[in-house]
Structures are given as C-alpha cells and as structure tokens.
N, C-alpha and C. Protein backbone atom coordinates (compact mmCIF):
# COMPACT_ATOMS: atom_id res chain seq x y z
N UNK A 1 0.85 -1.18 0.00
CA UNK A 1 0.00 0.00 0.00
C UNK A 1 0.89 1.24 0.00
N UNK A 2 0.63 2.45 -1.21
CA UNK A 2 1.72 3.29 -0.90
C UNK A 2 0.69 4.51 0.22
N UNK A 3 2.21 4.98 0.56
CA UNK A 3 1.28 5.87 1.81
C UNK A 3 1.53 7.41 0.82
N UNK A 4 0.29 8.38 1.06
CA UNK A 4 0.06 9.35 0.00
C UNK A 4 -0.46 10.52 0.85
N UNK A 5 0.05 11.90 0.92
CA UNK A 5 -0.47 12.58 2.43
C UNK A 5 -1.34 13.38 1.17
N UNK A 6 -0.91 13.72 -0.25
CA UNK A 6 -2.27 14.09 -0.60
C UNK A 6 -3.45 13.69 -0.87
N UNK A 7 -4.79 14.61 -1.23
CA UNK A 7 -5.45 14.23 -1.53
C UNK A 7 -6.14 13.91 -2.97
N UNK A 8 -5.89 12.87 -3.23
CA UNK A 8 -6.34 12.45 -5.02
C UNK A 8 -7.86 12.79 -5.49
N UNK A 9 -7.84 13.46 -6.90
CA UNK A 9 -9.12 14.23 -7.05
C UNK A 9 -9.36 12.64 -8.38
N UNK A 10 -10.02 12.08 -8.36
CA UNK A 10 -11.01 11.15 -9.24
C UNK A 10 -12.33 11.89 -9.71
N UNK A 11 -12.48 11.19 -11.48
CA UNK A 11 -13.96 11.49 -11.58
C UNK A 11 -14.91 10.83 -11.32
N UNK A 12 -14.82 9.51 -11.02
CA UNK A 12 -15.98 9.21 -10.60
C UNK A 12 -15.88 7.80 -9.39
N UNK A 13 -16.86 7.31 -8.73
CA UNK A 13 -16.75 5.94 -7.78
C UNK A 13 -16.26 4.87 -8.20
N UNK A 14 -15.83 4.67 -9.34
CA UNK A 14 -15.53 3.43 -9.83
C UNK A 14 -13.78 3.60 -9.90
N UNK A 15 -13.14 4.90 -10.21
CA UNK A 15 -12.17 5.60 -10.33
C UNK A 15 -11.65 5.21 -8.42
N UNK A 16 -12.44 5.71 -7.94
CA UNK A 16 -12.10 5.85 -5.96
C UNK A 16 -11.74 4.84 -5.90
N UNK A 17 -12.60 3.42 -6.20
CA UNK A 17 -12.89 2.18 -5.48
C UNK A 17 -11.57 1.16 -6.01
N UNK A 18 -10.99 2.01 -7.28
CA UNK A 18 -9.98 1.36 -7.90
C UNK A 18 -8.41 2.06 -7.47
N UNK A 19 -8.34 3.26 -7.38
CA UNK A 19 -7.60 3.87 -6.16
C UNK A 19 -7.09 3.71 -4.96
N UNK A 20 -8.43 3.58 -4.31
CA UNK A 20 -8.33 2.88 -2.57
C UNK A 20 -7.72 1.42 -2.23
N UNK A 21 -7.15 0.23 -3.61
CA UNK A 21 -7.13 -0.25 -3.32
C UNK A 21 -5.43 -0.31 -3.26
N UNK A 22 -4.86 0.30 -4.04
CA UNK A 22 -3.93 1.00 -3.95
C UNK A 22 -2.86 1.79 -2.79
N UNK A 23 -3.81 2.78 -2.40
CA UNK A 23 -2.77 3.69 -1.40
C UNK A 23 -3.68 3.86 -0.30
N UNK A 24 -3.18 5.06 0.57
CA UNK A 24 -3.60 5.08 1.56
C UNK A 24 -4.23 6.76 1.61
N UNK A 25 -4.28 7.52 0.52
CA UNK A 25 -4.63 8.39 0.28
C UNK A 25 -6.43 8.87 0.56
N UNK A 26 -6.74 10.21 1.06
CA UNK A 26 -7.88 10.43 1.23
C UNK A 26 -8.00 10.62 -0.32
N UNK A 27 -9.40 10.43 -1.15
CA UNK A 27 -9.71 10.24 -2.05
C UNK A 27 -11.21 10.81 -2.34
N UNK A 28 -11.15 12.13 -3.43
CA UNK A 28 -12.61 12.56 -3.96
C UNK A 28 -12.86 12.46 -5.19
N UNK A 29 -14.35 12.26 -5.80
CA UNK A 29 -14.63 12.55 -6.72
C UNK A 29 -15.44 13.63 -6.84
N UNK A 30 -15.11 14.11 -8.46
CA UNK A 30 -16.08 14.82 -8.87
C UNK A 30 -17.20 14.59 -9.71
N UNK A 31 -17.21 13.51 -9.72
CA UNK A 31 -19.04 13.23 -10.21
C UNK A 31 -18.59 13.80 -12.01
N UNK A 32 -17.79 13.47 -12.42
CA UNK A 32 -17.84 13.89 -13.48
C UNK A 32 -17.83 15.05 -14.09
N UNK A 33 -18.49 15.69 -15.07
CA UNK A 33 -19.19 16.98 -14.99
C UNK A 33 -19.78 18.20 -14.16
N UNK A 34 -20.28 16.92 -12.90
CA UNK A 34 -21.16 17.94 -11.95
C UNK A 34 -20.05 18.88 -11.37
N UNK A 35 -18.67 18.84 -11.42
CA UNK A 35 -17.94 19.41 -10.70
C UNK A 35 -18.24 21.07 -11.62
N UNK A 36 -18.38 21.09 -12.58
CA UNK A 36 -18.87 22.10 -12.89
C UNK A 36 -19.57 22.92 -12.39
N UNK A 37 -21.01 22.67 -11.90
CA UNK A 37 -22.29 22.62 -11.52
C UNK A 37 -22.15 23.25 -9.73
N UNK A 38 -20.55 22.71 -9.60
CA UNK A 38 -21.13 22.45 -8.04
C UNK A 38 -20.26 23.31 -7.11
N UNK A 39 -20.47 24.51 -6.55
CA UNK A 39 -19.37 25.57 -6.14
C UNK A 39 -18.91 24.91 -4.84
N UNK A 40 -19.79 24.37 -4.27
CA UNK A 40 -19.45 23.48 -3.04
C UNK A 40 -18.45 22.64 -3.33
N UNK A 41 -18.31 21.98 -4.39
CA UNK A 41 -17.37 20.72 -4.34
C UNK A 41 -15.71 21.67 -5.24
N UNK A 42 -16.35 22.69 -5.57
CA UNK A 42 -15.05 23.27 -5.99
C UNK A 42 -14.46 24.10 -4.42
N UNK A 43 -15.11 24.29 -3.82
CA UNK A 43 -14.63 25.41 -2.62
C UNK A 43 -14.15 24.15 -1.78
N UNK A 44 -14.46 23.43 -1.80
CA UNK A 44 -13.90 22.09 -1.12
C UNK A 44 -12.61 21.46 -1.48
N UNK A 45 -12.54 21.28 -2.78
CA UNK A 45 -10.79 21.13 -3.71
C UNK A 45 -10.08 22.13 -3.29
N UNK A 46 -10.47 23.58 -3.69
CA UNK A 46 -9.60 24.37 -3.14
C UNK A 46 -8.82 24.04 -1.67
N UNK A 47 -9.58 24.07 -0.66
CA UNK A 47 -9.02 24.42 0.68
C UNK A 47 -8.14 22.77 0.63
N UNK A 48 -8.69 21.50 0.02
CA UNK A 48 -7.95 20.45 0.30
C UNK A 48 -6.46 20.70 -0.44
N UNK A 49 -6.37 21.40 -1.32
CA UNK A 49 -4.96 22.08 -2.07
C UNK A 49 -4.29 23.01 -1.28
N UNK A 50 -4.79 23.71 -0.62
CA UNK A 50 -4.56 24.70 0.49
C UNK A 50 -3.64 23.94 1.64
N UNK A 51 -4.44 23.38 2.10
CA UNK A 51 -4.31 22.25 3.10
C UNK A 51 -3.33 21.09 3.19
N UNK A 52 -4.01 19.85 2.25
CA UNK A 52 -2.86 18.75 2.28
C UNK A 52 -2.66 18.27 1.02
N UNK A 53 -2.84 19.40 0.21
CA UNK A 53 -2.34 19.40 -1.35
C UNK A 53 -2.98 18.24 -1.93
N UNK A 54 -3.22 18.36 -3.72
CA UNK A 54 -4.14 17.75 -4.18
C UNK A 54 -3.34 17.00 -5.12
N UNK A 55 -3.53 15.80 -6.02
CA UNK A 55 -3.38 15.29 -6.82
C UNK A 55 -4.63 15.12 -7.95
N UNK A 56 -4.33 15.07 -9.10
CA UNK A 56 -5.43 15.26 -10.13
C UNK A 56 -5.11 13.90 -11.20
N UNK A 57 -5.89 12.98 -10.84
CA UNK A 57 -6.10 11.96 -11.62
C UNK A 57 -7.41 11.60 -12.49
N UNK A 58 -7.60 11.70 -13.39
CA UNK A 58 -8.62 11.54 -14.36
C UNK A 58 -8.43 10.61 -15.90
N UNK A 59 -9.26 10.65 -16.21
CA UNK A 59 -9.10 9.78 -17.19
C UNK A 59 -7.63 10.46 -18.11
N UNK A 60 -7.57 9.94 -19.53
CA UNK A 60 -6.99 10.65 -20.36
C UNK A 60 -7.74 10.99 -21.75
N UNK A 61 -8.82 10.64 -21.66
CA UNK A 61 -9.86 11.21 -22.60
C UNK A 61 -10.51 12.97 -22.85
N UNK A 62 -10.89 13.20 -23.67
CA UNK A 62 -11.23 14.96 -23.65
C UNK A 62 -11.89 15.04 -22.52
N UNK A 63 -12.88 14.27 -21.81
CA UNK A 63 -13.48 15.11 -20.80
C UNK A 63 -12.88 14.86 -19.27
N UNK A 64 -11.50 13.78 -19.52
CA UNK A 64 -10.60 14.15 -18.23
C UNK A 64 -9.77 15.39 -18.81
N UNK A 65 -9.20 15.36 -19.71
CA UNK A 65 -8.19 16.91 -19.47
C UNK A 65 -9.28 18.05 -19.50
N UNK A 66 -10.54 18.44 -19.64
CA UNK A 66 -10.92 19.10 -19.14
C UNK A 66 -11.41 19.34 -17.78
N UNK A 67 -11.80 18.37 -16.97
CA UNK A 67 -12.35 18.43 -15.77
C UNK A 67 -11.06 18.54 -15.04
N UNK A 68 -10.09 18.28 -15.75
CA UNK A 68 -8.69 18.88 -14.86
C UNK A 68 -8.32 20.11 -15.32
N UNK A 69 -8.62 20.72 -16.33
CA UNK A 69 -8.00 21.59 -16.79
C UNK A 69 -8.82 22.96 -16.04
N UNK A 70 -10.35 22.51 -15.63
CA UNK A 70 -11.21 23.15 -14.79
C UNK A 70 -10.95 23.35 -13.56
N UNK A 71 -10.62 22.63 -12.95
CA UNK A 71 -10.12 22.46 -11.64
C UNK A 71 -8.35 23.50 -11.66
N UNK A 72 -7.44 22.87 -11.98
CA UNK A 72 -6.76 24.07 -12.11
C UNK A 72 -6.37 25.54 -11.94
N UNK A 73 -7.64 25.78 -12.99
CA UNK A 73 -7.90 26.78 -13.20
C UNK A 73 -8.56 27.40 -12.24
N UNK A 74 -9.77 27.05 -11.25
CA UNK A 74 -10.16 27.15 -10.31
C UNK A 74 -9.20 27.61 -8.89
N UNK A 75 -8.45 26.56 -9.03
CA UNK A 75 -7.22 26.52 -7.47
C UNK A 75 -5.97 27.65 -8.28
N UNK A 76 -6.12 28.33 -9.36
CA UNK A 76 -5.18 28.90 -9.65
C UNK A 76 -3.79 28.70 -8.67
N UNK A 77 -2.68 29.62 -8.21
CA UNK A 77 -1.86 29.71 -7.00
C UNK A 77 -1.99 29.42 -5.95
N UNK A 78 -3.15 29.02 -5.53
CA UNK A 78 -3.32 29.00 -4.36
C UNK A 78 -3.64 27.64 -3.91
N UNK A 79 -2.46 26.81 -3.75
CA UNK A 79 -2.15 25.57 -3.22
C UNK A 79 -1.05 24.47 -3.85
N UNK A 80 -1.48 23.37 -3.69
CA UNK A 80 -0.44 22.44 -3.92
C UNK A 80 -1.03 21.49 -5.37
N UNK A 81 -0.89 21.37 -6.50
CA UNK A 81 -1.80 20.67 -7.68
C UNK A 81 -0.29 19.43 -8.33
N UNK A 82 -0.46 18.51 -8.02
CA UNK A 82 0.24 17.57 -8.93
C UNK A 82 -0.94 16.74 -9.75
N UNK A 83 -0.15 16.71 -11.46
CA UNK A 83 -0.81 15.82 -12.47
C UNK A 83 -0.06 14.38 -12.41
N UNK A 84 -1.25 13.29 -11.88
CA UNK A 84 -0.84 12.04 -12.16
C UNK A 84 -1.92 11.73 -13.46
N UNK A 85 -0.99 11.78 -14.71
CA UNK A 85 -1.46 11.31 -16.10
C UNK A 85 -1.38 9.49 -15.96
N UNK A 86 -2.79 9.38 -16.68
CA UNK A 86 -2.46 7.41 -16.60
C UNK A 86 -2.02 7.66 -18.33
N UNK A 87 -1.83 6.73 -19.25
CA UNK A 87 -1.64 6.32 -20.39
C UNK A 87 -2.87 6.19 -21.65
N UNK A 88 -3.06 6.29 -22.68
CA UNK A 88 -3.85 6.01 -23.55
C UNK A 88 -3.81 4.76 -24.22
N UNK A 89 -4.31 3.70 -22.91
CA UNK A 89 -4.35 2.55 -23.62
C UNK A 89 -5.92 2.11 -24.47
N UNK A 90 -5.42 1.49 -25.44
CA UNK A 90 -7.12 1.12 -26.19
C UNK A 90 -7.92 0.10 -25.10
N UNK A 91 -9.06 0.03 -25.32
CA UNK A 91 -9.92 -1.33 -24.77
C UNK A 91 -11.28 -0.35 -23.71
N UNK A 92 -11.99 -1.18 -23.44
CA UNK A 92 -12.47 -0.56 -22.14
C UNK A 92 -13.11 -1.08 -21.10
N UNK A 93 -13.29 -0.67 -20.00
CA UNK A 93 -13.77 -1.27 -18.92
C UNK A 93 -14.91 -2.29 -18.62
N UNK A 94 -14.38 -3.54 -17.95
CA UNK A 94 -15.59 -4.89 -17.76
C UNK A 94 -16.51 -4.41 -17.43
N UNK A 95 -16.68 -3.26 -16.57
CA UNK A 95 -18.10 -3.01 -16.45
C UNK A 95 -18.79 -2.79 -17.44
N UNK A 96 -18.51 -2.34 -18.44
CA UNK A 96 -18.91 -1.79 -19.39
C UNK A 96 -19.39 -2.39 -21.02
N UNK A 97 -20.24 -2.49 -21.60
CA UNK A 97 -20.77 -3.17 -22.12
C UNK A 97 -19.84 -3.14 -23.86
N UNK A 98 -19.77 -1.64 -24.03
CA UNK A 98 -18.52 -0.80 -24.95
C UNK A 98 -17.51 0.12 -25.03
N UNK A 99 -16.33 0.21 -25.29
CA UNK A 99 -15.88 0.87 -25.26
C UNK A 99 -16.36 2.58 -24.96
N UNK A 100 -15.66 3.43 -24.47
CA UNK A 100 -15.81 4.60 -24.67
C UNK A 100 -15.85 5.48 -25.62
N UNK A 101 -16.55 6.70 -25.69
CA UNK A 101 -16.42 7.46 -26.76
C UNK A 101 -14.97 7.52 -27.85
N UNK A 102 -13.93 7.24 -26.81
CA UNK A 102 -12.02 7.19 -27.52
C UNK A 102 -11.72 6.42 -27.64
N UNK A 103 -12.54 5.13 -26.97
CA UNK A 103 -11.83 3.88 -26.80
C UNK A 103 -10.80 4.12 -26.42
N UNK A 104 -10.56 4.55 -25.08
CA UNK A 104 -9.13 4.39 -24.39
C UNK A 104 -9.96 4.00 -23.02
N UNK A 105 -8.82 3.31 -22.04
CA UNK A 105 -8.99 2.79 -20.74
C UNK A 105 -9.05 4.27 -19.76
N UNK A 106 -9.99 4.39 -18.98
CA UNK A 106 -9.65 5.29 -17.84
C UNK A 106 -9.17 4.92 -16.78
N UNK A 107 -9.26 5.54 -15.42
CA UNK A 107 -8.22 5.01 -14.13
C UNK A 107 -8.69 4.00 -13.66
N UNK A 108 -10.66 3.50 -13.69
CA UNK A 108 -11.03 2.62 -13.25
C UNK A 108 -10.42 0.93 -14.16
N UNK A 109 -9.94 1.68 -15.41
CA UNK A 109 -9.50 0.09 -16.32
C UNK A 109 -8.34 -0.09 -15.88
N UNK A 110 -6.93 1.24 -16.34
CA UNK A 110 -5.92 0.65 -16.54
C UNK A 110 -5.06 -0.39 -15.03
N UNK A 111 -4.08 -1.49 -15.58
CA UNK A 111 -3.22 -2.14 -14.88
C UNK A 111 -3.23 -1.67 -13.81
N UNK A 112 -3.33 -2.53 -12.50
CA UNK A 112 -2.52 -1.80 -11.34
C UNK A 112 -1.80 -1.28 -11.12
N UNK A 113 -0.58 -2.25 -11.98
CA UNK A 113 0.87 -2.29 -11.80
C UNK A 113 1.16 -0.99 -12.54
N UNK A 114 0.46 -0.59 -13.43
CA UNK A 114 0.81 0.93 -14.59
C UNK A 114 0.31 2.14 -13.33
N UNK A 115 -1.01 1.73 -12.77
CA UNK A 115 -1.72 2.76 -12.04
C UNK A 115 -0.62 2.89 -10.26
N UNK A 116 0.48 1.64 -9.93
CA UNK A 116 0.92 1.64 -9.00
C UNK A 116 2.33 2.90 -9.18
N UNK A 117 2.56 2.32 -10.51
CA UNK A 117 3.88 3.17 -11.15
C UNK A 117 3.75 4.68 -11.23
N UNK A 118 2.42 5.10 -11.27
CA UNK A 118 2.52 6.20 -11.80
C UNK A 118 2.48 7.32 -10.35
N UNK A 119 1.14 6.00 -9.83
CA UNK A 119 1.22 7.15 -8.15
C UNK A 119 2.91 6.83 -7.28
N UNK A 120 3.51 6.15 -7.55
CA UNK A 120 4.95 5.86 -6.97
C UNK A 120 6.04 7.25 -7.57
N UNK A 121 6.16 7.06 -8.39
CA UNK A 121 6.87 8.60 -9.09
C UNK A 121 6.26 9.36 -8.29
N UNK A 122 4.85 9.97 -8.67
CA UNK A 122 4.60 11.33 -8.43
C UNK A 122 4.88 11.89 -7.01
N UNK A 123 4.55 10.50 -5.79
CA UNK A 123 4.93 10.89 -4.90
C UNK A 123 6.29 10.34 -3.91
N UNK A 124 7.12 9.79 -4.84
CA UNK A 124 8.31 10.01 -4.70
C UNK A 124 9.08 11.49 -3.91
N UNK A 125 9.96 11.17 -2.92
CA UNK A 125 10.80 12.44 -2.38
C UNK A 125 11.68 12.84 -3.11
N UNK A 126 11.18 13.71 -3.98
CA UNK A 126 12.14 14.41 -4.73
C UNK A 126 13.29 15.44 -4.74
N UNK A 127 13.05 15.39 -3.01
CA UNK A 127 13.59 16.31 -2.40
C UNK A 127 15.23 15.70 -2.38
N UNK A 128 15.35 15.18 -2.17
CA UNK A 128 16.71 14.43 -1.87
C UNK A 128 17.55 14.44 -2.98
N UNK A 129 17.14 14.12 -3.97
CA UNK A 129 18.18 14.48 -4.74
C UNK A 129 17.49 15.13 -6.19
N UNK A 130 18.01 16.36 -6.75
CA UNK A 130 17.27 17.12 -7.97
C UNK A 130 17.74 16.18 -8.99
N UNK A 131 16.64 16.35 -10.52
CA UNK A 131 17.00 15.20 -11.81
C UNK A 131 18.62 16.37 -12.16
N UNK A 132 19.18 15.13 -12.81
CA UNK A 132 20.47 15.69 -13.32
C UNK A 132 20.07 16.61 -14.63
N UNK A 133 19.00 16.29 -15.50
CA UNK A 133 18.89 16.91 -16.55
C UNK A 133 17.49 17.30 -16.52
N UNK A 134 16.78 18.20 -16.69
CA UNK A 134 15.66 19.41 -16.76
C UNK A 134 15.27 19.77 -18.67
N UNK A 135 14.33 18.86 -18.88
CA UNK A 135 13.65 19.37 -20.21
C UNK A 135 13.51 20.49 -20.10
N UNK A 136 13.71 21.53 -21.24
CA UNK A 136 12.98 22.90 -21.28
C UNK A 136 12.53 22.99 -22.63
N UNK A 137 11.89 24.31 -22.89
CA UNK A 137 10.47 24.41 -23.82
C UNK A 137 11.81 24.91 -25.04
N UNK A 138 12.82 25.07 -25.14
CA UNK A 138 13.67 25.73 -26.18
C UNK A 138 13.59 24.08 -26.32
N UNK A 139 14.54 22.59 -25.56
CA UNK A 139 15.16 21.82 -26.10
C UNK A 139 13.59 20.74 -27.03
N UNK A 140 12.67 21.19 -26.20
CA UNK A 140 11.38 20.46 -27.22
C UNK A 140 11.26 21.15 -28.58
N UNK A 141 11.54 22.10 -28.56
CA UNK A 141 11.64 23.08 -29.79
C UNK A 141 12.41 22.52 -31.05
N UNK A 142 13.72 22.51 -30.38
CA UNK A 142 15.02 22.14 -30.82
C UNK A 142 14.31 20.35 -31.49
N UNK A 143 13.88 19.89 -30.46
CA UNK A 143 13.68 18.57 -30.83
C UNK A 143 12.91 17.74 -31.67
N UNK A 144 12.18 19.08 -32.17
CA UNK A 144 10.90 19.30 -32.76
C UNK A 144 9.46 18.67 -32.53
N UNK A 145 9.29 18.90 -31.09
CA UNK A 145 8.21 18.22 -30.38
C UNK A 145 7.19 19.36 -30.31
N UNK A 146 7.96 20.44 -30.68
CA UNK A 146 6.79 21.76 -30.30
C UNK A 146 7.56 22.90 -31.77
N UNK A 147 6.26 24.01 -31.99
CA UNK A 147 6.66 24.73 -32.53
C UNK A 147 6.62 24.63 -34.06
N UNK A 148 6.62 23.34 -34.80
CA UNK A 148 7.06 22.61 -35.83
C UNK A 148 6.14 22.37 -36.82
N UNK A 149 5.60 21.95 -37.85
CA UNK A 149 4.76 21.03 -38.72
C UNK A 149 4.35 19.97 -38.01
N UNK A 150 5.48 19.07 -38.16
CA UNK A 150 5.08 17.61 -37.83
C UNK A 150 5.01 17.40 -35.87
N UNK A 151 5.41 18.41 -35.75
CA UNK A 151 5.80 18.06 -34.24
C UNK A 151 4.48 17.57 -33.18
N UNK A 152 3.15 18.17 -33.67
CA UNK A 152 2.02 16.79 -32.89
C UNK A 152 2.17 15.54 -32.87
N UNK A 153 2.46 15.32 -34.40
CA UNK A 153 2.29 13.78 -34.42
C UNK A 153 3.77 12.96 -33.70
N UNK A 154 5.12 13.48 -33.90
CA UNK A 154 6.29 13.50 -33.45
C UNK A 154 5.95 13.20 -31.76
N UNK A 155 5.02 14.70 -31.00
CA UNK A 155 5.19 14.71 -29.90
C UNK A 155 4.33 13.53 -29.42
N UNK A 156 3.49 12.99 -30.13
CA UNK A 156 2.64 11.63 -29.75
C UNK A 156 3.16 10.69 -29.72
N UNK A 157 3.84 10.54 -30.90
CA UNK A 157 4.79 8.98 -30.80
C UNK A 157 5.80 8.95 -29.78
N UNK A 158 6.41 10.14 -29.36
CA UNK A 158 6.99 9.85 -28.15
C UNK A 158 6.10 9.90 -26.94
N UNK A 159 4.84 10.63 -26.98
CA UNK A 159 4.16 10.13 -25.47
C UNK A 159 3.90 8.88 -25.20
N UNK A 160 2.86 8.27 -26.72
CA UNK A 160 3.21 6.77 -26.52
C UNK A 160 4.41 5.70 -26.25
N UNK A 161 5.05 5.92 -26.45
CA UNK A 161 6.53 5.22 -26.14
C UNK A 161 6.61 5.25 -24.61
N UNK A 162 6.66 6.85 -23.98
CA UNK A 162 6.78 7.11 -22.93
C UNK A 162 5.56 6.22 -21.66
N UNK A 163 4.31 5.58 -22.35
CA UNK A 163 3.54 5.59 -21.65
C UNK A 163 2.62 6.57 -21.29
N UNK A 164 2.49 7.87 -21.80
CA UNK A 164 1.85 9.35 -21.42
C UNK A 164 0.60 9.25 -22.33
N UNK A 165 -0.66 9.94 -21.97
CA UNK A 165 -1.29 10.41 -22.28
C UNK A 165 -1.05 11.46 -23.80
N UNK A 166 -1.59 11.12 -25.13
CA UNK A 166 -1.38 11.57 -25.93
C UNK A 166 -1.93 13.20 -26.37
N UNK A 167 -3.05 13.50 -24.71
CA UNK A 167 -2.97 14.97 -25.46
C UNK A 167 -2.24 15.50 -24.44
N UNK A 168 -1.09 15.17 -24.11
CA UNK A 168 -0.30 16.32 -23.40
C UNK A 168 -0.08 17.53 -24.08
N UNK A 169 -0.35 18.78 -24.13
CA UNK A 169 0.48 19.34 -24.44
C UNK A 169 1.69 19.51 -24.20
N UNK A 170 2.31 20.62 -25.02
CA UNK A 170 3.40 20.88 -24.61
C UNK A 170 4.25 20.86 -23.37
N UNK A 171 3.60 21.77 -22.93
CA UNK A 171 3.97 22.35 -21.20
C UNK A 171 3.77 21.07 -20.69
N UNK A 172 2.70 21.09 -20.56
CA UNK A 172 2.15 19.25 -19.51
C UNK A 172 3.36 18.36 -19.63
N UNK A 173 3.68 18.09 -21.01
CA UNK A 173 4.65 16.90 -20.90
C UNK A 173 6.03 17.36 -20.55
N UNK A 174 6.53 18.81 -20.50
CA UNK A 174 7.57 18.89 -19.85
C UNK A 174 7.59 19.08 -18.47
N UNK A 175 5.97 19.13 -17.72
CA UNK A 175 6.34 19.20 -16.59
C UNK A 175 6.08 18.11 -15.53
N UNK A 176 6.04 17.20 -16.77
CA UNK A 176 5.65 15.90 -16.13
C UNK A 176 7.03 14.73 -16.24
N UNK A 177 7.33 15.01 -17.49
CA UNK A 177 8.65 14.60 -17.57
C UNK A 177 9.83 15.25 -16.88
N UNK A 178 10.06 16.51 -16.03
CA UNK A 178 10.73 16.83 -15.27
C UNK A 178 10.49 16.30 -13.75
N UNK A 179 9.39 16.43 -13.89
CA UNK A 179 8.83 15.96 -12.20
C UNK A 179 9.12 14.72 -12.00
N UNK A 180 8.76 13.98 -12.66
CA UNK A 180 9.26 12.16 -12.63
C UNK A 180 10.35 11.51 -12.76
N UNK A 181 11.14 12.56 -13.29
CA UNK A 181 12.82 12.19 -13.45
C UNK A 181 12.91 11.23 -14.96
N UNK A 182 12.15 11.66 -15.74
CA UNK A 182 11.86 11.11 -17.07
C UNK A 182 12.78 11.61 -18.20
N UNK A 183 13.60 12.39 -17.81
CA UNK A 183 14.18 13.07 -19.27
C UNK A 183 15.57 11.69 -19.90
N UNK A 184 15.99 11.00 -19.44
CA UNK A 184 16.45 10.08 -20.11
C UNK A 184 15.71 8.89 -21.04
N UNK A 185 14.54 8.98 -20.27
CA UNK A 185 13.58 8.06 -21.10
C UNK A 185 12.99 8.81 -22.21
N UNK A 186 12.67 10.18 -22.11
CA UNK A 186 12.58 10.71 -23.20
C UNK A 186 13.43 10.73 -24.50
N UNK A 187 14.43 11.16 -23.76
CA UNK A 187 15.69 10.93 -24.94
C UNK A 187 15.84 9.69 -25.62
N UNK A 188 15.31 8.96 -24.97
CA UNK A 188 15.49 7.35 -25.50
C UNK A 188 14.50 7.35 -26.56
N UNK A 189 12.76 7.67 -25.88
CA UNK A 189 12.01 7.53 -27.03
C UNK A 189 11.99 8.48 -28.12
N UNK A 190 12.46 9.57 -27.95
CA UNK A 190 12.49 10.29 -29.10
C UNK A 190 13.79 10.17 -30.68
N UNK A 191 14.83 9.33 -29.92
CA UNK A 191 16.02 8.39 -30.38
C UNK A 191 15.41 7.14 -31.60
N UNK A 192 14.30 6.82 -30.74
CA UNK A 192 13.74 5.37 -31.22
C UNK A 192 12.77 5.97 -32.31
N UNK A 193 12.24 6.71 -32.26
CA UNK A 193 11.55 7.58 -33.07
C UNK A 193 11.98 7.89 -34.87
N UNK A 194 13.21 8.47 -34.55
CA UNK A 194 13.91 9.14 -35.56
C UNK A 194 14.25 7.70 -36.46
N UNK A 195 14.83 6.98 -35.63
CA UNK A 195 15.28 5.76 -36.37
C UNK A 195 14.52 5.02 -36.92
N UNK A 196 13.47 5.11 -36.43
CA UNK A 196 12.02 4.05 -37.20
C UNK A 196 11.92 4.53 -38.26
C-alpha cells in the first residue's frame, strides 16, 4: 500500500474504489461533470490544495483533461496541484458493455501495476536528490516536439513510447517529464523515433 499525504481528485466511484485499493490516500470525486455545476465541491478542492495538497487523476480522454483543466484553473496559485497522467491505452472497462467514446482505458481500467507506477513517481521524495537533466520548452523546440509542422504527431509517438497520455500538451509533458525524473527516457524515445 503506498502511503500518499495528498489528496487524489477522481472522476468518478468506480475511479475511488480502484484507487483505494492502492494507497492510503484520502480520495474525492467529482461526479464527473457535476464538478462544474457544483461551487461546493469546488470550494472544497480548493481548501484540500490549500491544506494537504491535491493530486489530479482523471481519465486521459477529452473530458478528463478538461475536468482537470477546470479544476486548475479554479485553485489557480493557491495551493499544492500535482498531475498524475495514466496512459492512452485502447480497450475498455468490464463493467462496461462498450468501449468509450475514444476507446481508451480510464483510471477505473488501466493495470494496477501501470496505475501503481505512476502514483509511486509522483509521490516520490524528490527532495533528496534534484534530476540531473531538466527538459525545457527551447530543447522540445530544438527537438521538434513543439513549434514545428510535424511536431504533434512526433510529440505523440513519443508520449506513446513514454507511456503518457497523448494529449499532453506541450507544457504538460515537460512538466511531467521533469517531475518524474523522465528526461532520459525521453531521450530514449524520441532516439527510437527518428530511427524508425
């Protein structure tokens, strides 16, 4: 069980129930959409970001990077926000009769072992020792992951490689790949890339 002093934001009960089994983290949802709807459950994220800082796990489909991208935006500066991105794997959940609108897995499908990996990084003590090497928005440039023609499709084939969520943007994936201590694996997949 990993032990987690923040609190993980899920969209929905099926998301929690697959979470909890996991860590030891207090754990909310937002009902999906309703988090929109609902000033209560946003004035409530806030102060838990305030407080004992939040984690933002959601699907990786359009209406998880928005219900994160809402939230965010909401807690502007004022607190603690880490992105735990799961992966864009195809298939979808046993409960479920069909796939999703993307046909990709959300947090309630994917692997444990992928969903164990990812909350292990993020809350990793990073304190102890800084990454030796720091992506920045010039060397994605340079790398032509940003800025470019081809560089969406470029910056996808390396998220996939990476395991990441394919609409990272820009920013997102450098600050996710800095935070995790990922920039050698980047270099790797973007290596493997060129050569294909």
């Amino acid at each position: 069980m990993i032990h987690i002093k923040e609190t993980i934001i899920v969209e929905g009960k099926f998301d929690k129930e697959r979470v909890k089994r996991l860590c030891d983290a207090p754990i909310l949802c937002t009902g999906g959409f309703q988090v929109f709807r609902s000033s209560e459950l946003i004035s409530t994220i806030r102060r838990l970001a305030r407080t004992t800082g939040i984690i933002l796990l959601t699907d990786s489909d359009q209406a998880g990077f928005k219900i994160r991208s809402y939230i965010k935006s909401c807690i502007g500066g004022n607190g603690t926000v880490k992105h735990a991105y799961i992966p864009s794997v195809p298939g979808k959940e046993r409960r479920k009769d069909k796939p999703g609108k993307e046909g990709i897995l959300g947090v309630e499908g994917i692997d444990d072992s992928v969903l164990h990996d990812i909350l292990c990084k993020l809350t990793s003590d990073n304190s102890k020792q800084k990454p030796v090497h720091i992506l920045t928005k010039a060397e994605l440039y340079n790398d032509g992951l940003s800025g470019k023609p081809d560089s969406l499709n470029l910056r996808r084939a390396v998220l996939k490689a990476l395991n990441l969520p394919l609409r990272l943007s820009p920013n997102s994936m450098i600050e996710m790949i800095n935070k995790t201590d990922m920039y050698n694996e980047y270099k790797q997949a973007l290596a493997s890339q060129r050569t294909s």
